[in-house]
Structure formats: C-alpha cells, structure tokens
Protein backbone atom coordinates (compact mmCIF):
# COMPACT_ATOMS: atom_id res chain seq x y z
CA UNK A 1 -14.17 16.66 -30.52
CA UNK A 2 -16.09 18.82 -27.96
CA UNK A 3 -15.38 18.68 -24.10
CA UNK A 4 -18.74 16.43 -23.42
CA UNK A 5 -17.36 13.60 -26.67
CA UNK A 6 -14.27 13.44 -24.75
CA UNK A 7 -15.44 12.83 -21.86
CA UNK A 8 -18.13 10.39 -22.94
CA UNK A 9 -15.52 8.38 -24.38
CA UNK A 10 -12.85 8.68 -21.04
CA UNK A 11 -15.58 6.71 -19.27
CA UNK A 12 -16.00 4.19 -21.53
CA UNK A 13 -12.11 3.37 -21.54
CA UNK A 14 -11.99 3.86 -17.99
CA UNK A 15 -11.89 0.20 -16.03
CA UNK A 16 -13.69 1.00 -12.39
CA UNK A 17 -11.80 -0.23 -9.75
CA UNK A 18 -12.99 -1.91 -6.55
CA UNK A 19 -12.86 0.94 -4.41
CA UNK A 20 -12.04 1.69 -0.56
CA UNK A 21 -13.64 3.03 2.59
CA UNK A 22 -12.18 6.18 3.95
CA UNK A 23 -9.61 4.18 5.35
CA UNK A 24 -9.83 -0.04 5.05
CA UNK A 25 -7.24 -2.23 5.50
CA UNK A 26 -7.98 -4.32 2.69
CA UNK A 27 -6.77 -8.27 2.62
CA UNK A 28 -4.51 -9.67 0.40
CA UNK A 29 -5.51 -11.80 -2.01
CA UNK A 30 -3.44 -14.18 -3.85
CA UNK A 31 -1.93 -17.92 -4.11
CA UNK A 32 0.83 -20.28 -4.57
CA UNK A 33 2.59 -20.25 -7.42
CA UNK A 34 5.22 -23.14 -7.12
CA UNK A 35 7.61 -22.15 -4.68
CA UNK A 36 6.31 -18.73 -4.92
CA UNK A 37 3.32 -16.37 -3.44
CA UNK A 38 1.61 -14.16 -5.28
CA UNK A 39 -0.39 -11.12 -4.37
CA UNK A 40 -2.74 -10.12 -6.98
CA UNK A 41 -4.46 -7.24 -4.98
CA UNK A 42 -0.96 -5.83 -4.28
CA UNK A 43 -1.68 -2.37 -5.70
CA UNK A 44 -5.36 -2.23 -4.30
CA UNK A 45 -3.67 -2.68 -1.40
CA UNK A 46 -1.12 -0.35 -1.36
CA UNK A 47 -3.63 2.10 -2.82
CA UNK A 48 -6.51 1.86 0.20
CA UNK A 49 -3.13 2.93 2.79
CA UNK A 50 -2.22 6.12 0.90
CA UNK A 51 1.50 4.50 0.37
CA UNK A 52 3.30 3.97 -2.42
CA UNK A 53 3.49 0.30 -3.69
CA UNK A 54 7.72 0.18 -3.78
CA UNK A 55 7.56 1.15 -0.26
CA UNK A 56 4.75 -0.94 1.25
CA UNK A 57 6.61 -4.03 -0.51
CA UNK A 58 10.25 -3.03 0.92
CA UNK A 59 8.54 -3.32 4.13
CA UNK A 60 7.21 -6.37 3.32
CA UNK A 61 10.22 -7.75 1.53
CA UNK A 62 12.05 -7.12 5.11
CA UNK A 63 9.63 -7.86 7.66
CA UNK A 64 9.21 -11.43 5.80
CA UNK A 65 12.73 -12.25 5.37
CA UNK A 66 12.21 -12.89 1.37
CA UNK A 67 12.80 -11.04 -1.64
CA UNK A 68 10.40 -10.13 -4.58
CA UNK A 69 9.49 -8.33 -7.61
CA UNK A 70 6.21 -5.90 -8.61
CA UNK A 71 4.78 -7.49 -11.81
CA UNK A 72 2.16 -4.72 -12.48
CA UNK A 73 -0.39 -4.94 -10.25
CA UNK A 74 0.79 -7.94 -8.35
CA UNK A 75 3.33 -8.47 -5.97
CA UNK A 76 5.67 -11.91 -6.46
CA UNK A 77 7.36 -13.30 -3.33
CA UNK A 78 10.15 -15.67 -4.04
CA UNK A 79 8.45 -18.26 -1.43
CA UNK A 80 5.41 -19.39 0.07
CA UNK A 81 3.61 -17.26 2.54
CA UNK A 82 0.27 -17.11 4.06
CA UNK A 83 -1.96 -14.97 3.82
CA UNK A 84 -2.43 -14.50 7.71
CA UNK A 85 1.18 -13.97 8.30
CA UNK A 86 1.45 -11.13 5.21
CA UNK A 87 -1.68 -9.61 6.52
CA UNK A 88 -0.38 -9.31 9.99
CA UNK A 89 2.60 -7.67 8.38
CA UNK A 90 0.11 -5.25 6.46
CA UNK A 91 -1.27 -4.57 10.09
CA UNK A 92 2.15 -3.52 11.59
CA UNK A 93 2.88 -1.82 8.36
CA UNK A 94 -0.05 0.44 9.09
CA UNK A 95 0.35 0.91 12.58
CA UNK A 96 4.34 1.96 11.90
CA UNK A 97 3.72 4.23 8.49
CA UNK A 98 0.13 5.14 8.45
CA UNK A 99 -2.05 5.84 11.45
CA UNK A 100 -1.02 9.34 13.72
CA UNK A 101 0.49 8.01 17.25
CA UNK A 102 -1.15 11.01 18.06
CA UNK A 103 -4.82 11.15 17.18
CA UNK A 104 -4.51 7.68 15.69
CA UNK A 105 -5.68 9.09 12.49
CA UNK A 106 -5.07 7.88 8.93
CA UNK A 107 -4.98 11.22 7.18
CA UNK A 108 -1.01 11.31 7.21
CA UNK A 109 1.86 11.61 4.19
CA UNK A 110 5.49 9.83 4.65
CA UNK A 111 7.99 13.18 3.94
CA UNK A 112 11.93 12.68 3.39
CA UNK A 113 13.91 16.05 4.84
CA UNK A 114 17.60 15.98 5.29
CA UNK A 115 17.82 12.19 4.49
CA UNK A 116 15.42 11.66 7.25
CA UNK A 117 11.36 9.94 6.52
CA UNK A 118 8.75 11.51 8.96
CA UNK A 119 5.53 10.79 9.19
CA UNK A 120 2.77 14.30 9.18
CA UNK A 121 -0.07 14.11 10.64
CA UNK A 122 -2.84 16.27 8.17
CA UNK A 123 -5.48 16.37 11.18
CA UNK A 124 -3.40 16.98 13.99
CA UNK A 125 -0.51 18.26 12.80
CA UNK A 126 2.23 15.87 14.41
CA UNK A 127 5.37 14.95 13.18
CA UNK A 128 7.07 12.57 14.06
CA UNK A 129 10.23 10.41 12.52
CA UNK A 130 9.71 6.74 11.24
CA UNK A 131 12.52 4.43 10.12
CA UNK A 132 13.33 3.85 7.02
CA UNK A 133 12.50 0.65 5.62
C-alpha cells in the first residue's frame, strides 16, 4: 500500500475524541452503580491535565478515603460519591500537581529524581517538590 492508502485508512479506524482547550478542567461524568460510582470520562479527564490516569486516581483513591479500580476508560469507586465532592478533589488535584506556584501556569511535567516527585515548570522554569501521592 502507498503512504497516502495508509493513511486514508488510519483515519477511518481512528475514533475522534472529544477534545480539550489548552488547558480545561473537564467534569466528571458518571453515576451510581449500586453501592458504587463510576466515572466514565475518567481518562478524558486525566488526559485534559497532562497526568497520567494511575496517578490522578491514587490521588483520588486517597483524598476520598475509598478504594477503586481503572476499567479501561472508566474509573470504579467502591462507593457512592458525588460528583461535586470528586470534582472539588479534581480541583485540588490540579492546584497540588499541575498549575506552576510560580507563574500559575499549566505547562508543567511531574519528574521522579532520587526517589523524590517534583513538579517543572516548562514556562518558567521552577522546580519545585510535590508529595507523593
């Protein structure tokens, strides 16, 4: 197959995803499943902060005192949870991992050196250490 086959037929197989600003704090989305909350945006979540999924939901799994699983795209909470209190936990998520203290930009990367996490500023250039979740 030539180059412009190929990649004809990548964008046909390709699903689009609902896309992000530059930086959006998206909502989660999700319901009650028995005694359970599910967040079926999870990774669309995770994805809009620049953060790996395992790491946003550690956080999560902490901050709400509850445990969980990742089921593909969703993230399961062994009880029920609103949606207001897991976004405000999204919120302080962000404000801890994500934005610069400096410039209060969200152009950063978490970095592990010497068993430590920091948090780098791209923009600025700070770095500063975070907790690890």
């Amino acid at each position: 197959m030539e180059y412009e086959e190929l990649l004809e037929e990548a964008y046909e197989n390709v699903q689009p995803c609902k896309e992000c600003d530059r930086f959006e704090i998206k909502g989660v989305e999700g319901h009650h499943q028995g005694s359970k909350t599910v967040i079926s945006n999870f990774v669309q979540v995770a994805g809009c902060l620049r953060r790996e999924g395992c790491h946003l939901a550690k956080f999560l799994f902490k901050s709400l005192a509850t445990s969980g699983d990742i089921d593909g795209d969703r993230l399961i909470l062994d009880r029920k949870i609103s949606s207001k209190d897991i976004n405000e936990k999204v919120e302080k998520y962000v404000k801890q991992f994500v934005l610069c203290s400096s410039c209060k930009k969200p152009d950063t990367e978490l970095v592990e050196e010497n068993s430590k996490m920091f948090i780098r500023c791209l923009a600025c250039g700070t770095k500063k250490p975070v907790h690890k979740v």
